[in-house]
PDB file of N, CA and C in Angstrom:
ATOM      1  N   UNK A   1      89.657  80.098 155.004  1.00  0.00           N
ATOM      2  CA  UNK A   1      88.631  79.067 154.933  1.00  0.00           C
ATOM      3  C   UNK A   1      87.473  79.340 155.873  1.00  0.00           C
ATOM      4  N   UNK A   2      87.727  80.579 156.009  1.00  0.00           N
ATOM      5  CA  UNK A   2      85.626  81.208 157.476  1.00  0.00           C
ATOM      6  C   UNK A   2      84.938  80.734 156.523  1.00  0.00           C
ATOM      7  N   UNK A   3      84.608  80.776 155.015  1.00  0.00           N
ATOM      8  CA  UNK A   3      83.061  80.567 154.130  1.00  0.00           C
ATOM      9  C   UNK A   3      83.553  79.616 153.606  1.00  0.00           C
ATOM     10  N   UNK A   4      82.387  79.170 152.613  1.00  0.00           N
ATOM     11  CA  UNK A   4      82.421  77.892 151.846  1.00  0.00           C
ATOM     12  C   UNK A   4      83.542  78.109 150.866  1.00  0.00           C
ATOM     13  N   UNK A   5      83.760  76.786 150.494  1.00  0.00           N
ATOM     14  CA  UNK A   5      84.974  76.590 149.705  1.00  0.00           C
ATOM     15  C   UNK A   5      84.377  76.908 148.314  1.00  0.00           C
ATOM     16  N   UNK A   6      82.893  76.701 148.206  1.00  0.00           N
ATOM     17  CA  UNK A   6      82.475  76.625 146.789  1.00  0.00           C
ATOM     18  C   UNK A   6      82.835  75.535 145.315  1.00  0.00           C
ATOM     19  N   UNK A   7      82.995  76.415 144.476  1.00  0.00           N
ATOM     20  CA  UNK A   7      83.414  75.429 143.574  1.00  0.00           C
ATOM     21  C   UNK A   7      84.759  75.775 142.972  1.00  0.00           C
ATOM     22  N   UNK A   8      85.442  77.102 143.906  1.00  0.00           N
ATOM     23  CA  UNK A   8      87.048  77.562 143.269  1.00  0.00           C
ATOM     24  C   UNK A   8      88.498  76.413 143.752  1.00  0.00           C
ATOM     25  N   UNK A   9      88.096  76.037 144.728  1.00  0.00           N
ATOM     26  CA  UNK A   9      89.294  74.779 145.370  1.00  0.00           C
ATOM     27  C   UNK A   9      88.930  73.612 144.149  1.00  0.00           C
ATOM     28  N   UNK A  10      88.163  72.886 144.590  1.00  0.00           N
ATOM     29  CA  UNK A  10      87.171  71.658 143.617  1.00  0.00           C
ATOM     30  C   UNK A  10      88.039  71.812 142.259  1.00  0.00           C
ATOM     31  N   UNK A  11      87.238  73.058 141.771  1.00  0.00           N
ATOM     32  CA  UNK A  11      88.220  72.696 140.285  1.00  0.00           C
ATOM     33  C   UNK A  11      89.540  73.128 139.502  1.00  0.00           C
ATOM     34  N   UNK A  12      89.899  74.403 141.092  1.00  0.00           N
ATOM     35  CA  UNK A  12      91.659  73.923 140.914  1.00  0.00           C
ATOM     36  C   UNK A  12      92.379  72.688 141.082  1.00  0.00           C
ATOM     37  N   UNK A  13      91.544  72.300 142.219  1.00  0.00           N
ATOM     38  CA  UNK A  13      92.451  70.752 142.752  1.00  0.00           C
ATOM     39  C   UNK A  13      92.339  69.869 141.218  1.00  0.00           C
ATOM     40  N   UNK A  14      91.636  69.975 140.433  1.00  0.00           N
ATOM     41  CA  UNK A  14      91.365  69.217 139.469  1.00  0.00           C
ATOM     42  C   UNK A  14      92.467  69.027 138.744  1.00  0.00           C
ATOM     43  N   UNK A  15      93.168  70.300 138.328  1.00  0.00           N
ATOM     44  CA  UNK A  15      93.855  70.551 136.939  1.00  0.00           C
ATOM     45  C   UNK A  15      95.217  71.222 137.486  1.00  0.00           C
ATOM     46  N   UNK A  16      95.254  71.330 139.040  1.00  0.00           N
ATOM     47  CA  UNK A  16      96.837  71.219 139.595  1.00  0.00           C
ATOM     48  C   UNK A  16      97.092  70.780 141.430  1.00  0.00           C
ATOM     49  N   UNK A  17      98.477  70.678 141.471  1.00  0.00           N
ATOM     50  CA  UNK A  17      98.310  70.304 142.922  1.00  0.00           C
ATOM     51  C   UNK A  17      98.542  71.195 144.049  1.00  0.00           C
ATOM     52  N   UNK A  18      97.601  70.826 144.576  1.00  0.00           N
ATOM     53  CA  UNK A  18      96.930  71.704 145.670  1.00  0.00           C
ATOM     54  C   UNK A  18      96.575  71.240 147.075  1.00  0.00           C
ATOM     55  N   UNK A  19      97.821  71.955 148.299  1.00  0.00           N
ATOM     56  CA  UNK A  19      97.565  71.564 149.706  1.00  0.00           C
ATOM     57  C   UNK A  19      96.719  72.645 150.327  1.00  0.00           C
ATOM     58  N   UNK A  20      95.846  72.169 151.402  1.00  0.00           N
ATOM     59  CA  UNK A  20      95.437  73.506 151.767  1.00  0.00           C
ATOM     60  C   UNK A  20      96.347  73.478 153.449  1.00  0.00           C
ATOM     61  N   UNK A  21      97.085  74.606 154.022  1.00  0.00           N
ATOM     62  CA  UNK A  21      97.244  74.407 155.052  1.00  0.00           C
ATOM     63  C   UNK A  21      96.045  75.413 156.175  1.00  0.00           C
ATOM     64  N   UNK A  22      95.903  74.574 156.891  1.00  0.00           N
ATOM     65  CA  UNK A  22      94.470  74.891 158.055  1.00  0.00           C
ATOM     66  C   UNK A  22      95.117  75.458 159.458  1.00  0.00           C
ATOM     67  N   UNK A  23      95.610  76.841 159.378  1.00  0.00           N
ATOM     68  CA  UNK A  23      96.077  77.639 160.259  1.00  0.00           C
ATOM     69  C   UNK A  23      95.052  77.743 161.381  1.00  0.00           C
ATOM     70  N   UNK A  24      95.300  77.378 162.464  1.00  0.00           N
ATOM     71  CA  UNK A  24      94.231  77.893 163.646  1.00  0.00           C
ATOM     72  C   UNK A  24      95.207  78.285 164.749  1.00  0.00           C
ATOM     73  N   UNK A  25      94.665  79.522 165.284  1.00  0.00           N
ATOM     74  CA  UNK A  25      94.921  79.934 166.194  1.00  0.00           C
ATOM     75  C   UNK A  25      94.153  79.316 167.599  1.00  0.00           C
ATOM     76  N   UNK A  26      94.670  79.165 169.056  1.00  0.00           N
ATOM     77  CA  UNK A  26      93.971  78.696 169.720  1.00  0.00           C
ATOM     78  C   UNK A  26      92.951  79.536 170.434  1.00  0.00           C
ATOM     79  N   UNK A  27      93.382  80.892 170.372  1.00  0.00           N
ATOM     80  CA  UNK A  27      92.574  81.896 170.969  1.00  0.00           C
ATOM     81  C   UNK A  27      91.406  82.386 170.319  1.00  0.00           C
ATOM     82  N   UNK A  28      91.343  81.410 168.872  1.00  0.00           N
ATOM     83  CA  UNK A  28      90.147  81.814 168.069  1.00  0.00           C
ATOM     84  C   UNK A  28      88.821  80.979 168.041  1.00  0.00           C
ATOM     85  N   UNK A  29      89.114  79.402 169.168  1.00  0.00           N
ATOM     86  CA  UNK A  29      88.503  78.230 169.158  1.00  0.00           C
ATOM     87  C   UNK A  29      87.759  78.156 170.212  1.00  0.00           C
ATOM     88  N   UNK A  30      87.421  79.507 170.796  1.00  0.00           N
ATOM     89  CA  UNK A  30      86.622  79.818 172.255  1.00  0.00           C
ATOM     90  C   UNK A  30      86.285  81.004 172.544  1.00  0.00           C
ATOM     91  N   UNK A  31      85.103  81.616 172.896  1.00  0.00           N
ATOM     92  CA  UNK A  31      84.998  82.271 173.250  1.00  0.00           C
ATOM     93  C   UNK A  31      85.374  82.797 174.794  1.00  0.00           C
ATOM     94  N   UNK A  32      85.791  84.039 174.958  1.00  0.00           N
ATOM     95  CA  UNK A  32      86.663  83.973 176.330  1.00  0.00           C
ATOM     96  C   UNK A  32      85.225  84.801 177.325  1.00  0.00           C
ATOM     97  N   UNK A  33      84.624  84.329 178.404  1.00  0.00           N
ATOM     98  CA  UNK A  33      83.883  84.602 178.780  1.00  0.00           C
ATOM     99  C   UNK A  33      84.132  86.121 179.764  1.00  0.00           C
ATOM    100  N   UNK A  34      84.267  87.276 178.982  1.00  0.00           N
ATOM    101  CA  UNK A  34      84.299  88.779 179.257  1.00  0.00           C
ATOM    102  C   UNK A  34      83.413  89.261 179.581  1.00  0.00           C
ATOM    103  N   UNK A  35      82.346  88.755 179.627  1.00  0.00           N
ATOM    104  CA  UNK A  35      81.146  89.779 179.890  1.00  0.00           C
ATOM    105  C   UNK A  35      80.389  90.663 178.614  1.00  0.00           C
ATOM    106  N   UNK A  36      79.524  91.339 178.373  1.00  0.00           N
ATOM    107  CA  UNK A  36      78.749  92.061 177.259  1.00  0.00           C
ATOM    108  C   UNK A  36      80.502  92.482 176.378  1.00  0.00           C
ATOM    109  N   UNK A  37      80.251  92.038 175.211  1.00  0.00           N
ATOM    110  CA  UNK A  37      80.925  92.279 174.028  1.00  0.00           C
ATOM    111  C   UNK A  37      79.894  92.595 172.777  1.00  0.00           C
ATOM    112  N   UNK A  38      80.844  94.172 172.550  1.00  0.00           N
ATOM    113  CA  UNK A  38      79.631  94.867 170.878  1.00  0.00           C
ATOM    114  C   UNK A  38      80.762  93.875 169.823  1.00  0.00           C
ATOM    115  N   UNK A  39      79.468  94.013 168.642  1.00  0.00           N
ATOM    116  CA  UNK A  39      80.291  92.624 167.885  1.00  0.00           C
ATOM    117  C   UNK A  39      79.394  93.747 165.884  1.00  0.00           C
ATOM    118  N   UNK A  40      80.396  93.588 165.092  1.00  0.00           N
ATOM    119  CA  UNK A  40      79.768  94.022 163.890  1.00  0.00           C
ATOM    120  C   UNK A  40      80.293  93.219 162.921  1.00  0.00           C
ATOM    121  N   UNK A  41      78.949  92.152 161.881  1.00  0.00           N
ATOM    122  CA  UNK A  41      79.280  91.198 160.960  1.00  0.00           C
ATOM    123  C   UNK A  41      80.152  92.501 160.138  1.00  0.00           C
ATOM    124  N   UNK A  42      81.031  91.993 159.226  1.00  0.00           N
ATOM    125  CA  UNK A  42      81.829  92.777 158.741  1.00  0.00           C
ATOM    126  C   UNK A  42      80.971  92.607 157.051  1.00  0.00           C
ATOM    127  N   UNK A  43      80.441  91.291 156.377  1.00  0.00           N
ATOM    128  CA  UNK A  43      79.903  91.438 155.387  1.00  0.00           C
ATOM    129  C   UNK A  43      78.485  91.629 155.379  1.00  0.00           C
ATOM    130  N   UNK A  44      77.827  91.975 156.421  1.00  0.00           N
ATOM    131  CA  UNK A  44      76.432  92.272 156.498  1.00  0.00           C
ATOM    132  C   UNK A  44      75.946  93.731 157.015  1.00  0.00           C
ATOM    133  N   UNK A  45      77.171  94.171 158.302  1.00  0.00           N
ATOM    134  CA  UNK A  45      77.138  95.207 158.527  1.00  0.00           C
ATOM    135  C   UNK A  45      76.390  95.423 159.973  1.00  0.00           C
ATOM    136  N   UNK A  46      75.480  94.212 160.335  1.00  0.00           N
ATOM    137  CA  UNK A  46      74.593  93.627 161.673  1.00  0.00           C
ATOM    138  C   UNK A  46      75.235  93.971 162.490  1.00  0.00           C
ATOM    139  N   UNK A  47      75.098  94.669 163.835  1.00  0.00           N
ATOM    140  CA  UNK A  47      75.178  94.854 165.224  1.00  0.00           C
ATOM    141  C   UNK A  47      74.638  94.794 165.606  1.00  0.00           C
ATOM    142  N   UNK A  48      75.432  94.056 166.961  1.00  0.00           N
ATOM    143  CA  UNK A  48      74.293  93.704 168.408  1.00  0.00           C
ATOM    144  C   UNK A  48      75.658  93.792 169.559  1.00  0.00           C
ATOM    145  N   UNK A  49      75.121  93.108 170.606  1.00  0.00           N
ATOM    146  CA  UNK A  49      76.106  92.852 171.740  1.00  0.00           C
ATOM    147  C   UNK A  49      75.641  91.695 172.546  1.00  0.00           C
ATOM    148  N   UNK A  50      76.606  91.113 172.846  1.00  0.00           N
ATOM    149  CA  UNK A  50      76.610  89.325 172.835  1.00  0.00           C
ATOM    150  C   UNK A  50      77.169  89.182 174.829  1.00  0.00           C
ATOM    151  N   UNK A  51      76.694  87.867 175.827  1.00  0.00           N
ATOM    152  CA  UNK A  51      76.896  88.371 176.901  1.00  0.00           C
ATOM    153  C   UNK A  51      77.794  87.324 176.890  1.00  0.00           C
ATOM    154  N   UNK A  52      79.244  87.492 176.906  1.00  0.00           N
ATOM    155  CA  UNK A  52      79.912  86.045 176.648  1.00  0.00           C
ATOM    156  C   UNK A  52      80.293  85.423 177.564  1.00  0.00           C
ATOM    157  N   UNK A  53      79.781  86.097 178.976  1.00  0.00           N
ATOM    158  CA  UNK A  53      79.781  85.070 180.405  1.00  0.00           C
ATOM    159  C   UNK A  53      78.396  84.225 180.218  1.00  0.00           C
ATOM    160  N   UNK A  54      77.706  83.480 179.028  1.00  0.00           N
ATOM    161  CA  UNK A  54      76.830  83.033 179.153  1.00  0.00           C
ATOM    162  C   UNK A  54      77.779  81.490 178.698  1.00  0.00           C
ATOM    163  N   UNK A  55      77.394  80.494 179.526  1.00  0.00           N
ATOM    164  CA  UNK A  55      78.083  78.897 178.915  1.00  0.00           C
ATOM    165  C   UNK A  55      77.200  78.596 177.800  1.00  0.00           C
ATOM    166  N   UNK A  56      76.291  79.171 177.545  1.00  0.00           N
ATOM    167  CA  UNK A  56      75.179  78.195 176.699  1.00  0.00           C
ATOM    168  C   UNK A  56      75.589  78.987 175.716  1.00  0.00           C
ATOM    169  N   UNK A  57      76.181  80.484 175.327  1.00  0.00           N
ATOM    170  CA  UNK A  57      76.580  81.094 174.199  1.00  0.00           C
ATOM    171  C   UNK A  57      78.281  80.881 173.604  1.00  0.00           C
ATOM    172  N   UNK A  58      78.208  80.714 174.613  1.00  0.00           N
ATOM    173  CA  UNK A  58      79.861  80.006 174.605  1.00  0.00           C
ATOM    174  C   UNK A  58      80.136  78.639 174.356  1.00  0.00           C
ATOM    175  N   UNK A  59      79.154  77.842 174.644  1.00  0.00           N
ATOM    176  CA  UNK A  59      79.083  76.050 173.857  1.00  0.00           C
ATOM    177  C   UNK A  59      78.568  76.470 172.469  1.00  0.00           C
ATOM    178  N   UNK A  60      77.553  77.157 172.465  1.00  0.00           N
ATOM    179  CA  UNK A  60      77.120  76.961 170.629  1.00  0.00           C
ATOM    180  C   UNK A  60      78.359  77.760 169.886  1.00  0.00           C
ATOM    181  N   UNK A  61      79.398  79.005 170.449  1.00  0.00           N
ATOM    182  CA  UNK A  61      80.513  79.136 169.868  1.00  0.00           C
ATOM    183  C   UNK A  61      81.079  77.912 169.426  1.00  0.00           C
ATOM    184  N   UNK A  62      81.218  77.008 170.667  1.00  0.00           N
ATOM    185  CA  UNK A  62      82.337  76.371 170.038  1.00  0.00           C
ATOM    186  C   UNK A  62      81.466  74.953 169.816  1.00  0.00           C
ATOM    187  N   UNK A  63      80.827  74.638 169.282  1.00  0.00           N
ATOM    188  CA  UNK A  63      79.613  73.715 168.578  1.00  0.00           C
ATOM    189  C   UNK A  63      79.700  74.335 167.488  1.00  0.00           C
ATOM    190  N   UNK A  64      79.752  75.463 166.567  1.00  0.00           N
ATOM    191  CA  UNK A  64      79.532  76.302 165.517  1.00  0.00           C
ATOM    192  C   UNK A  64      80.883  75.848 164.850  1.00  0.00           C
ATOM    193  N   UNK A  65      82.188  76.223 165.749  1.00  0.00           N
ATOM    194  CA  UNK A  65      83.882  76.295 165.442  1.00  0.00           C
ATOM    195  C   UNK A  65      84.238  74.941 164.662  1.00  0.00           C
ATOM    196  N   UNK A  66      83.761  73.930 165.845  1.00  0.00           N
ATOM    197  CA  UNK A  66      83.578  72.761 165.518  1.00  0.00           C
ATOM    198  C   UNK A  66      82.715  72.299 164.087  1.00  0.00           C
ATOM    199  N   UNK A  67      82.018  72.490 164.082  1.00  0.00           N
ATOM    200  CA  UNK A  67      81.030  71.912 162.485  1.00  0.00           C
ATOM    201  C   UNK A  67      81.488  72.717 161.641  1.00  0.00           C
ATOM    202  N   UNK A  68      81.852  73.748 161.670  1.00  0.00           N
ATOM    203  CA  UNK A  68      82.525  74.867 160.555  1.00  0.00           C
ATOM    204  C   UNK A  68      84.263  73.752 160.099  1.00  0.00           C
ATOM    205  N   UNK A  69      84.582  73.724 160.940  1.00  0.00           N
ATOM    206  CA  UNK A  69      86.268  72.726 160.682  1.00  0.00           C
ATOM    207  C   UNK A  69      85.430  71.183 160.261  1.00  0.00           C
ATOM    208  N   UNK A  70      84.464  70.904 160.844  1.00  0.00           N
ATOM    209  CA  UNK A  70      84.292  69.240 159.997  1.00  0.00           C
ATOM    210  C   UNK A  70      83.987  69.428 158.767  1.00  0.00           C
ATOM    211  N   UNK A  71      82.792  70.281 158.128  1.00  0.00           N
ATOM    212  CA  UNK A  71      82.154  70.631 156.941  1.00  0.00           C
ATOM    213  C   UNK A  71      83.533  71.021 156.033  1.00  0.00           C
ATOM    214  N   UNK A  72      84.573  72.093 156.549  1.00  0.00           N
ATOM    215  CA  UNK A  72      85.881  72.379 155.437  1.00  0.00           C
ATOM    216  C   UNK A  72      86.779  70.919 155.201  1.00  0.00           C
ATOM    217  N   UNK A  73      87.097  70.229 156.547  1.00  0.00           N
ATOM    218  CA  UNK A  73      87.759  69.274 156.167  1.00  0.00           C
ATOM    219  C   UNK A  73      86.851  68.204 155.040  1.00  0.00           C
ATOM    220  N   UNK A  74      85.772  67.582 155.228  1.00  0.00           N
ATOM    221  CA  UNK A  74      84.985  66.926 154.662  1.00  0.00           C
ATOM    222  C   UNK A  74      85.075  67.421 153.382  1.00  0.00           C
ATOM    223  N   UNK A  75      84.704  68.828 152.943  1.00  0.00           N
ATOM    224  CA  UNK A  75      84.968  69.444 151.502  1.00  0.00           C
ATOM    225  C   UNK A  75      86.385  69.245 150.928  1.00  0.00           C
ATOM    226  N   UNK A  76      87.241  69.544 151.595  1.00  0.00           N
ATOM    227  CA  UNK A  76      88.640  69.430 151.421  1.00  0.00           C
ATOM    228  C   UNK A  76      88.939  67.648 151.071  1.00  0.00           C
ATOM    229  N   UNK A  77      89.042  67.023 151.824  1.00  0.00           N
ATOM    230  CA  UNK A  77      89.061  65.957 151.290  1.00  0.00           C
ATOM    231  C   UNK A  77      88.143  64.809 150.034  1.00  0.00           C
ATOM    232  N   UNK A  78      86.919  65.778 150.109  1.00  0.00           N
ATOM    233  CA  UNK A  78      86.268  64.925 148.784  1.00  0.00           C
ATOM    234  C   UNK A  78      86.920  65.731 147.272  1.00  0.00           C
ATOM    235  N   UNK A  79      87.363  66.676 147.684  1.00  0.00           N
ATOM    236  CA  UNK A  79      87.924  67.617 146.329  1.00  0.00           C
ATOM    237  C   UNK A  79      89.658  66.997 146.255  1.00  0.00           C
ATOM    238  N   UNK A  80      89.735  65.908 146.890  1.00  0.00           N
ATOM    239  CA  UNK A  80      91.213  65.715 146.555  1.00  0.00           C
ATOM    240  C   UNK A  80      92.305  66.149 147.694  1.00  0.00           C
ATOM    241  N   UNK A  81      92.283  67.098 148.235  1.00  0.00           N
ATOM    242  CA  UNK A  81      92.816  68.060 148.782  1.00  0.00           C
ATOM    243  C   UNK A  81      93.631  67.815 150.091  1.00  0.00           C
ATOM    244  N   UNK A  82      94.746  67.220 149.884  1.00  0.00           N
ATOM    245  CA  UNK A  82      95.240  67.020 151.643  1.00  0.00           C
ATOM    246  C   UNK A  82      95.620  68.427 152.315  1.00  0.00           C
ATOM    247  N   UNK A  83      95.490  68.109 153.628  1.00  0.00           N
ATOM    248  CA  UNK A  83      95.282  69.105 154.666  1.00  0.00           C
ATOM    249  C   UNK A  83      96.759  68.978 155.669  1.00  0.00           C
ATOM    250  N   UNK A  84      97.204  70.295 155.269  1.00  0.00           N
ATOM    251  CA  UNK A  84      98.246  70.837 156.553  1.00  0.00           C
ATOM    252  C   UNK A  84      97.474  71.149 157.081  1.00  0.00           C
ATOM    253  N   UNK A  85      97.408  70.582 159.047  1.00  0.00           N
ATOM    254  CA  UNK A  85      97.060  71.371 159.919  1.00  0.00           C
ATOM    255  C   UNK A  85      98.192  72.205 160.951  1.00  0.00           C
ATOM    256  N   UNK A  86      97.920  73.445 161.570  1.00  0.00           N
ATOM    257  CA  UNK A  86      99.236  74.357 161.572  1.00  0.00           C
ATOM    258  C   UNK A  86      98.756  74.764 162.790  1.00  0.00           C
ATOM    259  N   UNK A  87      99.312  74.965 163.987  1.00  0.00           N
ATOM    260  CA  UNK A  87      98.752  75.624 165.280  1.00  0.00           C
ATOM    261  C   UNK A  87      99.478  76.955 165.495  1.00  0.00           C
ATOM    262  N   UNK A  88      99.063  78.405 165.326  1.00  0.00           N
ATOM    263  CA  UNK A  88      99.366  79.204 166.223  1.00  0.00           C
ATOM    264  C   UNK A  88     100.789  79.437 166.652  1.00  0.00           C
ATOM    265  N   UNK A  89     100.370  78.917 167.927  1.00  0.00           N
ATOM    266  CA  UNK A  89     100.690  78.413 169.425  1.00  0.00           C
ATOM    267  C   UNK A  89     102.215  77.261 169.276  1.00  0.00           C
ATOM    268  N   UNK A  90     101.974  76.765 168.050  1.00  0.00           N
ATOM    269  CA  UNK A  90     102.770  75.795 168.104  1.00  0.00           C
ATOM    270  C   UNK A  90     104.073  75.804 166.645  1.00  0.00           C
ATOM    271  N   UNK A  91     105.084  75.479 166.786  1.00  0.00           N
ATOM    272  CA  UNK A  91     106.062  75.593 165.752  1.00  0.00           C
ATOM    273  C   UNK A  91     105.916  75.490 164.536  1.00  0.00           C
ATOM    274  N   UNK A  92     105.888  75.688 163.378  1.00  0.00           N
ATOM    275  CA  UNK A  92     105.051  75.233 162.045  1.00  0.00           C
ATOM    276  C   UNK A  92     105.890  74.925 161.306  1.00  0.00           C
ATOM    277  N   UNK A  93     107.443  75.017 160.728  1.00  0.00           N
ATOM    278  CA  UNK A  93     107.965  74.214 160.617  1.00  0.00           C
ATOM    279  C   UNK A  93     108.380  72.747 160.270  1.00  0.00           C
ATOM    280  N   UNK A  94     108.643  71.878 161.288  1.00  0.00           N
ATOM    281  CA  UNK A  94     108.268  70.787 161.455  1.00  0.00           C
ATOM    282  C   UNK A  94     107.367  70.086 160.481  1.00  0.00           C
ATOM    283  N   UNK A  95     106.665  70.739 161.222  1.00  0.00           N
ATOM    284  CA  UNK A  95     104.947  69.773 160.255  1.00  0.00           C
ATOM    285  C   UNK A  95     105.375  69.923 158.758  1.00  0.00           C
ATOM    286  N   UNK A  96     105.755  71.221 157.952  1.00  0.00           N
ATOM    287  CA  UNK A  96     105.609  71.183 156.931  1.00  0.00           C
ATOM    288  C   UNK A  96     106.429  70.481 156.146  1.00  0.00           C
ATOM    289  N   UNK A  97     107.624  70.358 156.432  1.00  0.00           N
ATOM    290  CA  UNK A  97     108.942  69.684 156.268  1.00  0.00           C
ATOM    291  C   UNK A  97     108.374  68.451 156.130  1.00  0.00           C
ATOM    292  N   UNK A  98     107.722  67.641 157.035  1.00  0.00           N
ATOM    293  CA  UNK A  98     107.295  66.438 157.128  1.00  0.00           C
ATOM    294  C   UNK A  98     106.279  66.198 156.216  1.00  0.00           C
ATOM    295  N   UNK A  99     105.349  67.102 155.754  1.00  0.00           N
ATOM    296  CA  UNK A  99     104.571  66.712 155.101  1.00  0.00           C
ATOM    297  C   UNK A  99     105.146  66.495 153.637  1.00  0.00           C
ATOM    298  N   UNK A 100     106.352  67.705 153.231  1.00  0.00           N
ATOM    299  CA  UNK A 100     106.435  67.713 152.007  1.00  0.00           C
ATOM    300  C   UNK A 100     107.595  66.956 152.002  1.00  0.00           C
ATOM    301  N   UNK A 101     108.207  66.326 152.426  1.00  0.00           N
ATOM    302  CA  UNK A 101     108.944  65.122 152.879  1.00  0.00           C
ATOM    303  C   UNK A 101     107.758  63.750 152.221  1.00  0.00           C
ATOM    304  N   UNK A 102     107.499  63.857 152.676  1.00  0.00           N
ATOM    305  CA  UNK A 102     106.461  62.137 152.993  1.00  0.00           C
ATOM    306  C   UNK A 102     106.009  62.441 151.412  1.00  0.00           C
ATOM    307  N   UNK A 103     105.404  63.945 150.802  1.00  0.00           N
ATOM    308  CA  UNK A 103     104.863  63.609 149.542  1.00  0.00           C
ATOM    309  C   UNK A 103     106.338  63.720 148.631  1.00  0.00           C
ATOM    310  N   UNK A 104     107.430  63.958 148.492  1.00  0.00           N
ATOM    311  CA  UNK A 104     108.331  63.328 148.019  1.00  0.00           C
ATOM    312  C   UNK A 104     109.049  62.187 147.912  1.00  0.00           C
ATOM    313  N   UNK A 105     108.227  61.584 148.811  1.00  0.00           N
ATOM    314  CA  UNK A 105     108.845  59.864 148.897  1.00  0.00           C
ATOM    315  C   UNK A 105     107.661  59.283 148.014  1.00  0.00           C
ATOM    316  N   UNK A 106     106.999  59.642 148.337  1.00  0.00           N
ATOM    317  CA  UNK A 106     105.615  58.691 147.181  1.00  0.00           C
ATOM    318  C   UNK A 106     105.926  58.967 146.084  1.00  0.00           C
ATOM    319  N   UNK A 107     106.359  60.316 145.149  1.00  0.00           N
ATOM    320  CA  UNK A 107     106.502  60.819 144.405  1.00  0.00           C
ATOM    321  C   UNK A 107     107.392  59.746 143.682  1.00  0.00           C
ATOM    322  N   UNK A 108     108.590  59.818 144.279  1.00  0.00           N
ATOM    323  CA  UNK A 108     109.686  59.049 143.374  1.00  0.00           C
ATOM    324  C   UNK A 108     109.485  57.426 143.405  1.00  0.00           C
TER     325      UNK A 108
END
């Protein structure tokens, strides 16, 4: 879920059922302030080098992380679409059990 959802979720969710689960890692929700990092867009091909002991490049990281996860959830939920969220860091399991638990009780 890095790019837009478009219109391929939208009109699967339409015509079957469809969870999305929202895997995040925590080490991916910050930039770690290292000092000059070389960086290459992978679909554009763009290089540069980024100074990531800067706070002001490191807030719009995670100002960017942030509106990127509201804009998918917001899409996700107007297309129907409930959301597993899944941490990393954290047991995954659990959550899912519970979720598909809870939609088997509505079910019947």
């Amino acid at each position: 879920f890095m790019g837009s959802l478009g219109r391929g979720i939208p009109v699967l969710a339409r015509r079957h059922d469809v969870t999305a689960l929202l895997v995040e890692d925590p080490a991916e929700q910050a930039l770690p302030a290292s000092g000059w990092v070389e960086w290459t867009d992978p679909e554009t091909g763009r290089h540069g080098w980024a100074r990531t002991s800067s706070a002001r490049l490191r807030g719009r990281f995670h100002e960017t992380r942030l509106r990127q996860k509201q804009l998918l959830l917001q899409s996700l939920l107007r297309s129907g679409v409930p959301v597993v969220s899944l941490d990393t860091a954290s047991e995954v399991v659990t959550p899912l059990v519970a979720y598909f638990r809870s939609r088997g009780r509505r079910a019947a």
